[in-house]
Protein backbone atom coordinates (compact mmCIF):
# COMPACT_ATOMS: atom_id res chain seq x y z
CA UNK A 1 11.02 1.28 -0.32
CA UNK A 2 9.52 3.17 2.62
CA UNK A 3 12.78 5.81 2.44
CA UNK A 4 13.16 5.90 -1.31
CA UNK A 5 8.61 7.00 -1.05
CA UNK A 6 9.91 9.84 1.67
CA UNK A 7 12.51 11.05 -0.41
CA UNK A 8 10.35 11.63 -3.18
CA UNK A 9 7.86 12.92 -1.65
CA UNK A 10 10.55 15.63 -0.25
CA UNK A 11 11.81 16.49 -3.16
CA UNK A 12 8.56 16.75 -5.12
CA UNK A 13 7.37 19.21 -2.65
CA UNK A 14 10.66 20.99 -2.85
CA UNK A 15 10.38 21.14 -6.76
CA UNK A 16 6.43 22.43 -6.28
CA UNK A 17 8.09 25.36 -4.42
CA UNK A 18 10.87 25.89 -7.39
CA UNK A 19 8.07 25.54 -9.86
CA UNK A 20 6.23 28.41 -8.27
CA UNK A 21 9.50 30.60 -8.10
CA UNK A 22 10.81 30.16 -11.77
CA UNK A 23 8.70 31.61 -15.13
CA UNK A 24 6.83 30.77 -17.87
CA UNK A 25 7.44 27.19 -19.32
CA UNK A 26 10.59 26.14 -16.89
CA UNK A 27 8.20 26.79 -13.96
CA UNK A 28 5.56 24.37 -15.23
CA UNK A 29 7.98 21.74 -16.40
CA UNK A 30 9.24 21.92 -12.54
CA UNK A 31 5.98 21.71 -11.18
CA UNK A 32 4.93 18.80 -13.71
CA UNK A 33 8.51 17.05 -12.78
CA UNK A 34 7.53 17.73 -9.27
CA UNK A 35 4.11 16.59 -9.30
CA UNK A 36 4.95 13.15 -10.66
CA UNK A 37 7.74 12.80 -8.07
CA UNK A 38 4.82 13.35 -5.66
CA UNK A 39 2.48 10.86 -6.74
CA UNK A 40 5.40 8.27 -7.78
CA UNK A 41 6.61 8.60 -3.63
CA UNK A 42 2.87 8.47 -2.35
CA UNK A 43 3.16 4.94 -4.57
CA UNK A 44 6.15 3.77 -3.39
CA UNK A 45 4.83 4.42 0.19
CA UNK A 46 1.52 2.54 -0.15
CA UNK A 47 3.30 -0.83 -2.32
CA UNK A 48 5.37 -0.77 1.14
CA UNK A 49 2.39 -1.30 3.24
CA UNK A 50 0.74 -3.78 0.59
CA UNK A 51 4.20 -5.90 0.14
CA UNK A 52 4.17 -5.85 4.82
CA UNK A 53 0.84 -6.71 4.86
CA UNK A 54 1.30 -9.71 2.28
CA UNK A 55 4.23 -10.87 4.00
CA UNK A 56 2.78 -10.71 7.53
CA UNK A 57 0.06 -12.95 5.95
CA UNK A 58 2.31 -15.68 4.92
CA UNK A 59 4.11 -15.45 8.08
CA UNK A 60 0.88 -16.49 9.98
């Protein structure tokens, strides 16, 4: 989940870039598309730590 977070995260920053580039209503379409890809990575990345540190616990 960790790589599929990084990835996202990657290409949401990427599509903030294209966003900025492109006009009018493509440009904030990219930028919303981008923006979620963001925030959906940053999600992906924290439920990885969460699901590690509830497994560590049940190893213990």
């Amino acid at each position: 989940m960790k790589i599929i977070g990084i990835i996202l995260i990657i290409v949401g920053a990427i599509g903030i870039i294209v966003g900025c580039v492109t006009y009018k209503g493509t440009g904030i379409a990219a930028t919303i598309g981008s923006l979620t890809g963001l925030i959906s990575g940053i999600g992906f990345i924290l439920a990885d730590k969460k699901i590690e540190l509830l497994s560590n616990n049940k190893d213990s």
